[in-house]
PDB file of N, CA and C in Angstrom:
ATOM      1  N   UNK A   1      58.420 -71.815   7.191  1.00  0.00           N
ATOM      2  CA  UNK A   1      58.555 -71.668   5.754  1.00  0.00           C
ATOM      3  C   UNK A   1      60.026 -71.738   5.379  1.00  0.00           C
ATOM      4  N   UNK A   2      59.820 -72.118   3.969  1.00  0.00           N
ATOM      5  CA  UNK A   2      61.686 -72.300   3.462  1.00  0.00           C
ATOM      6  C   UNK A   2      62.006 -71.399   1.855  1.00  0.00           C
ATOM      7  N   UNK A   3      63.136 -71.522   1.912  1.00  0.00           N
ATOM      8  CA  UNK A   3      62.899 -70.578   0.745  1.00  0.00           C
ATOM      9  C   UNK A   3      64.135 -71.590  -0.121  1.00  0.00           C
ATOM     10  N   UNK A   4      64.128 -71.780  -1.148  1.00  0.00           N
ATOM     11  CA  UNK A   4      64.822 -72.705  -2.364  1.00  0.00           C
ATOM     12  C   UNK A   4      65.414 -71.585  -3.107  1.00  0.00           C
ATOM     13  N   UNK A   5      66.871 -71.451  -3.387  1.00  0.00           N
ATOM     14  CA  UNK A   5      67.334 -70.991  -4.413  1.00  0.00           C
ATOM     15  C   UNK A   5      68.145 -71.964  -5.076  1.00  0.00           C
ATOM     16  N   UNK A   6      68.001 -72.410  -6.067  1.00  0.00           N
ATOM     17  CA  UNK A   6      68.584 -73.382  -6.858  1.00  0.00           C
ATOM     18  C   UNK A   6      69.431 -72.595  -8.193  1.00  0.00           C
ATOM     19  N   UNK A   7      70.471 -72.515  -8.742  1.00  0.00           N
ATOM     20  CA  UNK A   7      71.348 -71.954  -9.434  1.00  0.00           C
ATOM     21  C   UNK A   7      71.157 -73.392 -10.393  1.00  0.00           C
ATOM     22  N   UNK A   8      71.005 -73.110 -12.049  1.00  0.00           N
ATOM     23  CA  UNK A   8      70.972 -74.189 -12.619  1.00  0.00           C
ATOM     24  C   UNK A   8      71.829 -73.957 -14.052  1.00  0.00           C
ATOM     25  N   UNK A   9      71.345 -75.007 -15.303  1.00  0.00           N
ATOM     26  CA  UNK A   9      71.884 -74.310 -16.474  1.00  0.00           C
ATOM     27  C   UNK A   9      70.236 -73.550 -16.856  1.00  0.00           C
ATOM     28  N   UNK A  10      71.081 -72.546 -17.858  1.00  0.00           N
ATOM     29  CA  UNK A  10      69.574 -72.279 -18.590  1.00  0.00           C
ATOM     30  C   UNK A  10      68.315 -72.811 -19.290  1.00  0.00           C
ATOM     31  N   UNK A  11      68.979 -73.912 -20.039  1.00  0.00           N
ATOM     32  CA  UNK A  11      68.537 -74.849 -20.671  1.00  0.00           C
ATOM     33  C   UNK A  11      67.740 -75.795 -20.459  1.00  0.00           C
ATOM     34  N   UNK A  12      67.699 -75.746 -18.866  1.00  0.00           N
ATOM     35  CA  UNK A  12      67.509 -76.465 -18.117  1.00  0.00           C
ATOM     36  C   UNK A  12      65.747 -75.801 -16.859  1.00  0.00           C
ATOM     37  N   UNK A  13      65.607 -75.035 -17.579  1.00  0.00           N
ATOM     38  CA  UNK A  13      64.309 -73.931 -17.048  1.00  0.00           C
ATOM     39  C   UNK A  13      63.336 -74.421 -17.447  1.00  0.00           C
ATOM     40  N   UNK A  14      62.883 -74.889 -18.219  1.00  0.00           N
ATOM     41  CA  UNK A  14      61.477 -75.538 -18.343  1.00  0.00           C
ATOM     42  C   UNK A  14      61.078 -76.539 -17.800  1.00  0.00           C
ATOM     43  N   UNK A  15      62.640 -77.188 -17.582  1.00  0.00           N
ATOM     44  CA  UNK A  15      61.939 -78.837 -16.924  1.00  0.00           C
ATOM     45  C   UNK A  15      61.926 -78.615 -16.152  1.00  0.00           C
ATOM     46  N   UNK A  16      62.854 -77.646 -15.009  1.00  0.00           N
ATOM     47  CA  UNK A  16      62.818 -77.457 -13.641  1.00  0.00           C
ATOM     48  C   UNK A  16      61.324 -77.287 -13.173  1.00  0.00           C
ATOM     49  N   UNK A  17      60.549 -76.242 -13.793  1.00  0.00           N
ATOM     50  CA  UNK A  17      59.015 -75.053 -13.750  1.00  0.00           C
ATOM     51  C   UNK A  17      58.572 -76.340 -13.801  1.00  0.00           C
ATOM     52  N   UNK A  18      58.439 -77.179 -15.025  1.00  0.00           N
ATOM     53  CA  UNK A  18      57.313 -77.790 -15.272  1.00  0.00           C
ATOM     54  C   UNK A  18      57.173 -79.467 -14.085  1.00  0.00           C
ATOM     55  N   UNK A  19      58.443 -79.713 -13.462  1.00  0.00           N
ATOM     56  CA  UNK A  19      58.758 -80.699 -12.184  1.00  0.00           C
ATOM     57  C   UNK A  19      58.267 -79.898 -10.761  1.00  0.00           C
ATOM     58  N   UNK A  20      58.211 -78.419 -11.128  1.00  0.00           N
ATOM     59  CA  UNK A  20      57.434 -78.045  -9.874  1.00  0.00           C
ATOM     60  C   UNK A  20      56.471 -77.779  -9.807  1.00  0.00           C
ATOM     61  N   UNK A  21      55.926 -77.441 -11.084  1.00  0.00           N
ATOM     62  CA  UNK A  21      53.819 -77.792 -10.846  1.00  0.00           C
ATOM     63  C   UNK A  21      53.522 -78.724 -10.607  1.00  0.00           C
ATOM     64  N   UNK A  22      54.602 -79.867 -10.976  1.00  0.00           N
ATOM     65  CA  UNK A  22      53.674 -81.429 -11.019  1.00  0.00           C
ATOM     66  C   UNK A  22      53.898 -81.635  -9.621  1.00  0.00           C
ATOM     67  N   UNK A  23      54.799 -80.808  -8.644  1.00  0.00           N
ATOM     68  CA  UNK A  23      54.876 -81.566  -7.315  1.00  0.00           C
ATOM     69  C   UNK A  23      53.759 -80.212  -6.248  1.00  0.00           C
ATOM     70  N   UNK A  24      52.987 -79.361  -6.940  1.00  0.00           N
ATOM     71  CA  UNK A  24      52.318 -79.084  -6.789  1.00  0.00           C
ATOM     72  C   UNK A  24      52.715 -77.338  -6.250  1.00  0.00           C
ATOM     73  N   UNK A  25      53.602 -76.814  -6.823  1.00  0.00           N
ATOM     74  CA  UNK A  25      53.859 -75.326  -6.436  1.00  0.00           C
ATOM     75  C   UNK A  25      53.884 -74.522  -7.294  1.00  0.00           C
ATOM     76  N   UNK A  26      52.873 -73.430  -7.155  1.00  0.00           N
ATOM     77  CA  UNK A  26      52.349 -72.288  -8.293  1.00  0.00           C
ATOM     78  C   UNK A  26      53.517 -71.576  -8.596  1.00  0.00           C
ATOM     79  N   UNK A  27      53.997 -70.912  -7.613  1.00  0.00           N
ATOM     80  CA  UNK A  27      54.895 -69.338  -7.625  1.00  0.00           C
ATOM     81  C   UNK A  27      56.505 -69.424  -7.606  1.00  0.00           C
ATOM     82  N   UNK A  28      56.917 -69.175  -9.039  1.00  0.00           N
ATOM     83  CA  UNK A  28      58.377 -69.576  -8.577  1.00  0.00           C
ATOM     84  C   UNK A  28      59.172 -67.659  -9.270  1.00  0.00           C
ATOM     85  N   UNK A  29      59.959 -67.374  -8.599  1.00  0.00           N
ATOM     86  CA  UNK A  29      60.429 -66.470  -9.372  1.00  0.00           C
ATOM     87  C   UNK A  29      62.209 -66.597  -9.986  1.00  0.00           C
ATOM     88  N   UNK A  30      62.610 -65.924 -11.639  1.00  0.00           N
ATOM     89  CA  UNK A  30      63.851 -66.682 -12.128  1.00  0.00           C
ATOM     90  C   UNK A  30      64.497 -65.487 -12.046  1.00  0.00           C
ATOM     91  N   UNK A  31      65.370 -65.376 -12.242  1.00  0.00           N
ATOM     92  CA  UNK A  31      66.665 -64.379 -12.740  1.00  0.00           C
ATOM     93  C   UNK A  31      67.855 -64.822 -13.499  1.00  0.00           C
ATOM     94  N   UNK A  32      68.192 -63.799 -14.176  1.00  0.00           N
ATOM     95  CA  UNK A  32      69.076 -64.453 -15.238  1.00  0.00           C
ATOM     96  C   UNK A  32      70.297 -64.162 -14.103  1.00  0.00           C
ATOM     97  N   UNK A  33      71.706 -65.256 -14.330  1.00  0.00           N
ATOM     98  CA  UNK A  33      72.697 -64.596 -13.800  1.00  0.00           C
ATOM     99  C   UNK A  33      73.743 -65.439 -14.354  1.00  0.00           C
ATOM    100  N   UNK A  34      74.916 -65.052 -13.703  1.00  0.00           N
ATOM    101  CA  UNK A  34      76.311 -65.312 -14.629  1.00  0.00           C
ATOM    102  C   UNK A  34      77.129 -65.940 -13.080  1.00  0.00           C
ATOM    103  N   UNK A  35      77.677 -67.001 -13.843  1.00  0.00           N
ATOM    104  CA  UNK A  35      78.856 -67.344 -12.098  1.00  0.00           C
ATOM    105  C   UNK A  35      79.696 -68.363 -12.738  1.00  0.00           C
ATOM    106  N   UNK A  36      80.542 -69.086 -11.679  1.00  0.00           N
ATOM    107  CA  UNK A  36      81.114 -70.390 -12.267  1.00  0.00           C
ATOM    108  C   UNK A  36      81.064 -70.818 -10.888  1.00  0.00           C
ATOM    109  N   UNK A  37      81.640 -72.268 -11.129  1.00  0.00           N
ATOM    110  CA  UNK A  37      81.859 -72.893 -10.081  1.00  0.00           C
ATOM    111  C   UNK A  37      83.372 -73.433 -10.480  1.00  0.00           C
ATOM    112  N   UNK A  38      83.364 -75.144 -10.180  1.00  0.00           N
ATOM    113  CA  UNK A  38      84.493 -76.135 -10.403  1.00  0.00           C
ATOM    114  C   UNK A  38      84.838 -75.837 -11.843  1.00  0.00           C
ATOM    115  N   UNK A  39      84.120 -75.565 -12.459  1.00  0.00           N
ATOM    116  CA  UNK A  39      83.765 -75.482 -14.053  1.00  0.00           C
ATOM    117  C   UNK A  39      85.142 -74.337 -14.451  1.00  0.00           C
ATOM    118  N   UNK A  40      85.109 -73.441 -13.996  1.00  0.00           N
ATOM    119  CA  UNK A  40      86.047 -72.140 -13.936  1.00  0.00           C
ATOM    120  C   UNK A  40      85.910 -71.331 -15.392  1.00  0.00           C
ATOM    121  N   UNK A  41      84.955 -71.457 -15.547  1.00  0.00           N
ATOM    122  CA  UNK A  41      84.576 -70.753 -17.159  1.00  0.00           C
ATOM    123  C   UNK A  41      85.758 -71.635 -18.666  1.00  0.00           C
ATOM    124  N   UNK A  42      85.781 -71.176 -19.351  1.00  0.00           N
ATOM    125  CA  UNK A  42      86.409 -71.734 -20.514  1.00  0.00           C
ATOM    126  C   UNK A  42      86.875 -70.793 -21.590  1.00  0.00           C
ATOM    127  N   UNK A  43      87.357 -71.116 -22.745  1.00  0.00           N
ATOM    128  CA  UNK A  43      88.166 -70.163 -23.513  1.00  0.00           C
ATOM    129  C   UNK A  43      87.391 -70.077 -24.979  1.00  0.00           C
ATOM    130  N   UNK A  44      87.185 -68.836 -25.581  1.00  0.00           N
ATOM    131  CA  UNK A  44      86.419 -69.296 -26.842  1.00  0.00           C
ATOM    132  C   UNK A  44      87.118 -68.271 -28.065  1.00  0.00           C
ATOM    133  N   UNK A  45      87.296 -68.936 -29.111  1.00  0.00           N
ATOM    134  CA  UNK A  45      87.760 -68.616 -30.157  1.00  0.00           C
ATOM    135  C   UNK A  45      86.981 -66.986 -30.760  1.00  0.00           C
ATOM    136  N   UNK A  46      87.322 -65.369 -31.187  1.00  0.00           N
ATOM    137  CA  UNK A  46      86.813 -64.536 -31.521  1.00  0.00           C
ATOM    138  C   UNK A  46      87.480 -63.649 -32.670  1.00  0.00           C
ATOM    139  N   UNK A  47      86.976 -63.643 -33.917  1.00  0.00           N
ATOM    140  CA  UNK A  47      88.258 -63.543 -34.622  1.00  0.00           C
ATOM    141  C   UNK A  47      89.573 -63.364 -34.636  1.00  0.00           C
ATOM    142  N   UNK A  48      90.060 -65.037 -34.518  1.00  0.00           N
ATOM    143  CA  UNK A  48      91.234 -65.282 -34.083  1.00  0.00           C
ATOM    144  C   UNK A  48      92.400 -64.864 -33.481  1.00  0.00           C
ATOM    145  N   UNK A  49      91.146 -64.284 -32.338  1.00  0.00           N
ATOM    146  CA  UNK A  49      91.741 -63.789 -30.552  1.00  0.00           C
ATOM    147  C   UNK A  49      91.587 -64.669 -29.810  1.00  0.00           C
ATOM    148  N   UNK A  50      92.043 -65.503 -28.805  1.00  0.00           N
ATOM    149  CA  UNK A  50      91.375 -66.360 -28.055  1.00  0.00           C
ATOM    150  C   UNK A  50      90.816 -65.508 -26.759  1.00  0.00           C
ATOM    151  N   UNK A  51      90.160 -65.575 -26.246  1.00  0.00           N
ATOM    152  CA  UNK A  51      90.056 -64.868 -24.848  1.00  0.00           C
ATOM    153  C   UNK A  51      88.856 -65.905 -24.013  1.00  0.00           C
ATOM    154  N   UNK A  52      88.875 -65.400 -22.449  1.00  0.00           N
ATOM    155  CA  UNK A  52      88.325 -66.345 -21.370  1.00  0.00           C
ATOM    156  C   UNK A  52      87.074 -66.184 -21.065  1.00  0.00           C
ATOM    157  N   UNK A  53      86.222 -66.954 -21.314  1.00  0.00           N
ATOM    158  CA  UNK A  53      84.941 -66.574 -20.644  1.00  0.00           C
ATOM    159  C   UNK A  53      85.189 -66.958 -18.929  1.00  0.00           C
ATOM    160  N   UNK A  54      84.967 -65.976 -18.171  1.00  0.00           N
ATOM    161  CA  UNK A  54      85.092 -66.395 -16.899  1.00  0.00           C
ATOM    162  C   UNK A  54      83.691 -66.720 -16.233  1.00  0.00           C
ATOM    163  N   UNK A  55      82.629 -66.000 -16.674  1.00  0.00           N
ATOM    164  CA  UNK A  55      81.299 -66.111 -16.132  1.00  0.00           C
ATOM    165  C   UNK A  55      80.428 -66.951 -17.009  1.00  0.00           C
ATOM    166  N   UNK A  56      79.595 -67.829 -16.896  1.00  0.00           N
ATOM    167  CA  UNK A  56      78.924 -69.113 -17.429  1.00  0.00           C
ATOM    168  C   UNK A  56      77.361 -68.439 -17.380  1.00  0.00           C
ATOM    169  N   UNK A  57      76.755 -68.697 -18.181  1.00  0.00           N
ATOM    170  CA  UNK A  57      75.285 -67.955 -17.893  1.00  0.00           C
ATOM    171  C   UNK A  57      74.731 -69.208 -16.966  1.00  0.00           C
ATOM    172  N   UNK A  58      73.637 -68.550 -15.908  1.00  0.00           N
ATOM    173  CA  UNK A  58      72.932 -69.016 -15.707  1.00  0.00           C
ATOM    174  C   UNK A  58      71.583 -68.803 -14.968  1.00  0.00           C
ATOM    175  N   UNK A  59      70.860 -69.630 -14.520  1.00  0.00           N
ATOM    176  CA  UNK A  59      69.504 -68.685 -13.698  1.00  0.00           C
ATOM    177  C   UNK A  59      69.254 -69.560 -12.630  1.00  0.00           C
ATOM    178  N   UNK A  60      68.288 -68.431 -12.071  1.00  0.00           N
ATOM    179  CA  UNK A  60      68.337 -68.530 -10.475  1.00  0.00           C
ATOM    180  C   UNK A  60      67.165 -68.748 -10.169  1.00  0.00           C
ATOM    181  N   UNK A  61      66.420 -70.246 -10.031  1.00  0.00           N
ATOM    182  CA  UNK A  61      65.094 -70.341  -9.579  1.00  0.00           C
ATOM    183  C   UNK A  61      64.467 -69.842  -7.987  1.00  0.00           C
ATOM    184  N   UNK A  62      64.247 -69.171  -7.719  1.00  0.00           N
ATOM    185  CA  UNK A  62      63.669 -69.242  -5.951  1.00  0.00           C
ATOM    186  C   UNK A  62      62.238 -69.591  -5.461  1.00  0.00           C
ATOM    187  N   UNK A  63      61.973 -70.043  -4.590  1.00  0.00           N
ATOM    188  CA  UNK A  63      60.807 -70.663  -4.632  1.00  0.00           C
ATOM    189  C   UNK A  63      60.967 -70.754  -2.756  1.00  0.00           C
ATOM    190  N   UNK A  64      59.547 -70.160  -2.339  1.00  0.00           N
ATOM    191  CA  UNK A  64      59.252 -69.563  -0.639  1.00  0.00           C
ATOM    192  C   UNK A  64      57.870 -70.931  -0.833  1.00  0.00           C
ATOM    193  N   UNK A  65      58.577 -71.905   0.030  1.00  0.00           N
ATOM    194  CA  UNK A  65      57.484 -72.748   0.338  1.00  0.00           C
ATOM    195  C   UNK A  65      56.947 -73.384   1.735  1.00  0.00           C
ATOM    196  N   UNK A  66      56.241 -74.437   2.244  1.00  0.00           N
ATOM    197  CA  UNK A  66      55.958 -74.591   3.390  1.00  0.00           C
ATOM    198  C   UNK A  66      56.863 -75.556   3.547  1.00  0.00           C
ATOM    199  N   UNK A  67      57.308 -75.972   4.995  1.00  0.00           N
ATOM    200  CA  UNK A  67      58.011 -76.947   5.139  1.00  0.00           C
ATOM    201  C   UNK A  67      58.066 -78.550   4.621  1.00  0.00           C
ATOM    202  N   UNK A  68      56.391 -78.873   4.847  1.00  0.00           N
ATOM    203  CA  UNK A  68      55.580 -79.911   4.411  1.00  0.00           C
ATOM    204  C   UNK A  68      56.121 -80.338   2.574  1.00  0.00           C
ATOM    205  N   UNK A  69      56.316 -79.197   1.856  1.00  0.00           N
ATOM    206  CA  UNK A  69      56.798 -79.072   0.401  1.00  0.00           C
ATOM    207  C   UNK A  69      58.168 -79.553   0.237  1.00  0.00           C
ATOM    208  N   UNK A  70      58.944 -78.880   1.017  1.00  0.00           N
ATOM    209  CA  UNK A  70      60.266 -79.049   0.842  1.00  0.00           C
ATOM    210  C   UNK A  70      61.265 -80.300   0.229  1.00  0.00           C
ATOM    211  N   UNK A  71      60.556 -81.629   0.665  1.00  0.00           N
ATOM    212  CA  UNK A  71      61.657 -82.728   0.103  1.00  0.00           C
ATOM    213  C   UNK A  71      61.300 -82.675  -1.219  1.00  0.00           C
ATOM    214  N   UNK A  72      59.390 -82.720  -1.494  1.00  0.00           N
ATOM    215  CA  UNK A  72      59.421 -83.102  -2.707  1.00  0.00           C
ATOM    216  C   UNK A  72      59.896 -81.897  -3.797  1.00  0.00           C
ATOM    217  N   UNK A  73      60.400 -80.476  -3.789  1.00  0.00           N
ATOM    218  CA  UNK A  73      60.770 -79.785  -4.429  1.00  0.00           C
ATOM    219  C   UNK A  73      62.021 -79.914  -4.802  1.00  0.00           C
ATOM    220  N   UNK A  74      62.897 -80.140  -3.572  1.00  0.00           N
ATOM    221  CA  UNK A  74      64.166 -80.135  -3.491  1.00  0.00           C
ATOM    222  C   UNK A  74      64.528 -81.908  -4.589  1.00  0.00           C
ATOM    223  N   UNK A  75      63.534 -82.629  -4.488  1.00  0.00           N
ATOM    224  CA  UNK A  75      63.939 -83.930  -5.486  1.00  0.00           C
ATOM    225  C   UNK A  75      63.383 -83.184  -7.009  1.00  0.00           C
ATOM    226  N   UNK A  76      62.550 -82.755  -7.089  1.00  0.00           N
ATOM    227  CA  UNK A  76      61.873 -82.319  -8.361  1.00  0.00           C
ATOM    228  C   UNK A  76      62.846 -81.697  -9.270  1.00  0.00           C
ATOM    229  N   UNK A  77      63.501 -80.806  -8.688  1.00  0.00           N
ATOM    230  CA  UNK A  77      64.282 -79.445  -9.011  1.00  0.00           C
ATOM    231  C   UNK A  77      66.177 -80.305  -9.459  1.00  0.00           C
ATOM    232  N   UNK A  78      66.514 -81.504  -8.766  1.00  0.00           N
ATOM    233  CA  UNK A  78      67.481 -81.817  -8.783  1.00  0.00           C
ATOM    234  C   UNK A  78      67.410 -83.242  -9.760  1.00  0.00           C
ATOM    235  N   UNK A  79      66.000 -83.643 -10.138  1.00  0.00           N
ATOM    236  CA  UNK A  79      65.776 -84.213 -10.930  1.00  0.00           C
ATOM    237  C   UNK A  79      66.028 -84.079 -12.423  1.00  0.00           C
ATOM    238  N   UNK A  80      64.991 -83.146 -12.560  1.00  0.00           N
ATOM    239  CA  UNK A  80      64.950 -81.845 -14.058  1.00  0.00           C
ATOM    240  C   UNK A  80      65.986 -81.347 -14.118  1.00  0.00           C
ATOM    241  N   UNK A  81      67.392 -80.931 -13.312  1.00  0.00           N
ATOM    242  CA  UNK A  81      68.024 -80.358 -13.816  1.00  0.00           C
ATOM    243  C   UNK A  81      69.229 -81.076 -13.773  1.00  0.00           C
ATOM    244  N   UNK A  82      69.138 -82.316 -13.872  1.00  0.00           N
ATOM    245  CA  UNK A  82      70.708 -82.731 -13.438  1.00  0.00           C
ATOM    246  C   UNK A  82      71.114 -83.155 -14.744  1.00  0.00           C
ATOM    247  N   UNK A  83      72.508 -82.689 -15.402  1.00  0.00           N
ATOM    248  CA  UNK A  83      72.671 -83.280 -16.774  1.00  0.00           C
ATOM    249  C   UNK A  83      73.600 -84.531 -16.241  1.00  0.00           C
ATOM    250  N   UNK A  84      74.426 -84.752 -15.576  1.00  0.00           N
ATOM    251  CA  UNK A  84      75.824 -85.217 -15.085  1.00  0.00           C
ATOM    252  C   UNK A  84      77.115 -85.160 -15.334  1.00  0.00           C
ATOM    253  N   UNK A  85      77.367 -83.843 -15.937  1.00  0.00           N
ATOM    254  CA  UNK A  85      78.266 -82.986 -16.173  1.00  0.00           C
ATOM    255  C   UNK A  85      78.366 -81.707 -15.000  1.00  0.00           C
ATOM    256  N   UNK A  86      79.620 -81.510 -14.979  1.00  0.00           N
ATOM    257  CA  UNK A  86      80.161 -80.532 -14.377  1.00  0.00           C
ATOM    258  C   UNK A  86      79.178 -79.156 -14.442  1.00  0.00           C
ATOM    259  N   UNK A  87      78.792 -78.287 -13.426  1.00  0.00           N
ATOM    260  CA  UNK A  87      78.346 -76.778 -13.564  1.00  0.00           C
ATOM    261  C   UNK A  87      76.667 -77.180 -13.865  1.00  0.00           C
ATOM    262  N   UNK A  88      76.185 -78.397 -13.446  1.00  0.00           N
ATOM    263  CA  UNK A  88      74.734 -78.556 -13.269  1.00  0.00           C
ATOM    264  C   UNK A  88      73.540 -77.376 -12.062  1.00  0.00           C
ATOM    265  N   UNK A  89      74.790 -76.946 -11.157  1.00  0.00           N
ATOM    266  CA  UNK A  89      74.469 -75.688 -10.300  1.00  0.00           C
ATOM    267  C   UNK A  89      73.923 -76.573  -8.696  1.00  0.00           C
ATOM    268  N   UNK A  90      73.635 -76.041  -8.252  1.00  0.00           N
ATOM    269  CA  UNK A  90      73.546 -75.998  -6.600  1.00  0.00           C
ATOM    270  C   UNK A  90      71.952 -75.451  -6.243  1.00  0.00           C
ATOM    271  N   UNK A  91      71.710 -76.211  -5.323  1.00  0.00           N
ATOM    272  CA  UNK A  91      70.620 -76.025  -4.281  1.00  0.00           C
ATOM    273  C   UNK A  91      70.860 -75.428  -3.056  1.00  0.00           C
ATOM    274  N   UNK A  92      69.861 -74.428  -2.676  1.00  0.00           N
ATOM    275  CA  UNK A  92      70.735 -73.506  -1.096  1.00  0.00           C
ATOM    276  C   UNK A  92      69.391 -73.737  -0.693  1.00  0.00           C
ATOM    277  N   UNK A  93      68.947 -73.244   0.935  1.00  0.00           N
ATOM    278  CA  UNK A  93      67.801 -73.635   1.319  1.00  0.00           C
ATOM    279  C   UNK A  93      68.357 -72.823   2.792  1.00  0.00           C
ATOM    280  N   UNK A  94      67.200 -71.889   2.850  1.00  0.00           N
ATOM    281  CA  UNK A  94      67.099 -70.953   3.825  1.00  0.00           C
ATOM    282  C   UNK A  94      66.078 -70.932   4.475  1.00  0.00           C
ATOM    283  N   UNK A  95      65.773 -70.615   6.008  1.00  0.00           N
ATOM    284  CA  UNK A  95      64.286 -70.206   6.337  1.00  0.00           C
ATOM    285  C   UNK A  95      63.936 -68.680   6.357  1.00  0.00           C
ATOM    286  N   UNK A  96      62.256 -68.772   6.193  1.00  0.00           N
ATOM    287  CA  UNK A  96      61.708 -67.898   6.185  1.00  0.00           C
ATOM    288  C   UNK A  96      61.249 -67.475   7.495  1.00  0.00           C
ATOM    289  N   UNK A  97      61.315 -66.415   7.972  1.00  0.00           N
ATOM    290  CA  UNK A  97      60.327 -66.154   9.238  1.00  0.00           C
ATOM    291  C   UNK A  97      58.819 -65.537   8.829  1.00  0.00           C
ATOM    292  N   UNK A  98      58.715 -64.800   7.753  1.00  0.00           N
ATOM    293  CA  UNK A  98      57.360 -64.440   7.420  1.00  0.00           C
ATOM    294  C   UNK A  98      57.133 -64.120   5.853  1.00  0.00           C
ATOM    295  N   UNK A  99      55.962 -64.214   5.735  1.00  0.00           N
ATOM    296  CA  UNK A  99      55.947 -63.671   4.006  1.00  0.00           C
ATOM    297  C   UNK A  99      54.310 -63.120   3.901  1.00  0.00           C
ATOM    298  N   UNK A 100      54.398 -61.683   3.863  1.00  0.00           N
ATOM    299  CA  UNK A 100      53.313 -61.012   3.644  1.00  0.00           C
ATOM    300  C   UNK A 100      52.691 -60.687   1.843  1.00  0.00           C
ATOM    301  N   UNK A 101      51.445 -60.983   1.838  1.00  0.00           N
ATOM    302  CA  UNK A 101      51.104 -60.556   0.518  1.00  0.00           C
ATOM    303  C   UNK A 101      50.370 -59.777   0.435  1.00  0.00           C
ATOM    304  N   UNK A 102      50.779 -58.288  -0.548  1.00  0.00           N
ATOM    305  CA  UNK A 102      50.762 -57.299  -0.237  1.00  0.00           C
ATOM    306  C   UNK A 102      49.367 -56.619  -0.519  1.00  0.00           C
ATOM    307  N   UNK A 103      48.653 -57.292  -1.504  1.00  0.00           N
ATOM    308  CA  UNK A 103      47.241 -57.169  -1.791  1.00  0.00           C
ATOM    309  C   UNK A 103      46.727 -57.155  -0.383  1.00  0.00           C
ATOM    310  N   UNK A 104      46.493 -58.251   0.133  1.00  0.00           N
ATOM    311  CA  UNK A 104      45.276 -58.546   0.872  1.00  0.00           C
ATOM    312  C   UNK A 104      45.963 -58.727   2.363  1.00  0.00           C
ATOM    313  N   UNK A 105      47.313 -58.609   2.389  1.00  0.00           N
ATOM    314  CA  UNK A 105      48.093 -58.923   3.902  1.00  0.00           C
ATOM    315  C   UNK A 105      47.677 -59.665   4.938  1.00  0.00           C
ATOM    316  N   UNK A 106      47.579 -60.832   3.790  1.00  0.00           N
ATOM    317  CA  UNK A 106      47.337 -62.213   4.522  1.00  0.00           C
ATOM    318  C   UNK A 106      49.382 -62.602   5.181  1.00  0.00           C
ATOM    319  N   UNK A 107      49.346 -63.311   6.116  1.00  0.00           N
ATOM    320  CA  UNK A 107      50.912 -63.581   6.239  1.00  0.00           C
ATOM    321  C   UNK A 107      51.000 -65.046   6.224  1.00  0.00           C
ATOM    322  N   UNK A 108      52.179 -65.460   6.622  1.00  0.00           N
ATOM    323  CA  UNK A 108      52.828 -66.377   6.958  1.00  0.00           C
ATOM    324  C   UNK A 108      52.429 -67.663   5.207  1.00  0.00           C
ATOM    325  N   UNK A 109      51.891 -68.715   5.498  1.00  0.00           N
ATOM    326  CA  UNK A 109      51.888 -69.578   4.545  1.00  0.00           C
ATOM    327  C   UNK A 109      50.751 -69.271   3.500  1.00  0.00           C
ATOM    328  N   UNK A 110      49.733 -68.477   4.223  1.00  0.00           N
ATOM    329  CA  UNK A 110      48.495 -68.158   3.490  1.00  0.00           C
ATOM    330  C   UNK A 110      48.950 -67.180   2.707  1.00  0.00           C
ATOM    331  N   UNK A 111      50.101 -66.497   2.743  1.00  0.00           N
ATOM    332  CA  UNK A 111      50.315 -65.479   1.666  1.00  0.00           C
ATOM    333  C   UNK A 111      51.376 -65.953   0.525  1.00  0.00           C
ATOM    334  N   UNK A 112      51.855 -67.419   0.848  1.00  0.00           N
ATOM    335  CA  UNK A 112      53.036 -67.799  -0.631  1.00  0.00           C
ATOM    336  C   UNK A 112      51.577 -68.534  -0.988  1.00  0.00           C
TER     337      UNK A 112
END
């Protein structure tokens, strides 16, 4: 098993969800979060204070799938979210050794 954390824009959350049902995966979980990258945040006008935004909103798709899944998620996810601008976010990709579900404690693939 693999596990997908993809860092994206926000804006960018529906198409991601809706490119991963169509490649056929139910369970994704998001979180809101804040980071930068190359981007390095930017400066924004506040009654005529300037000050830095250093942190960029953004969210954090994760998604625990079978190996067999993996290319077509990893294209789905980088599809939907790519604007081609700077701070489009990153794909990470980890393995799983097990994943129990806690209802019925089925393991391994039978439980994502």
């Amino acid at each position: 098993m693999k596990k997908i954390e993809a860092i994206i824009k926000p804006f960018k959350l529906d198409e991601v969800k809706e490119a991963l049902q169509e490649v056929g995966l139910q369970g994704i979980t998001v979180t809101e979060a804040k980071g930068f990258g190359r981007q390095k945040g930017h400066t924004e006008l506040y009654r005529g204070a300037e000050y830095v935004v250093d942190f960029l909103p953004k969210v954090k798709v994760e998604v625990v799938l079978s190996e067999d899944q993996l290319e077509k998620a990893i294209e789905a996810i980088q599809k939907a979210a790519q604007t081609g601008r700077i701070g489009d976010g990153k794909i990470f990709i980890s393995n799983v050794d097990d994943a129990i579900r806690i209802r019925t404690g089925e393991r391994g693939t039978e439980a994502i």
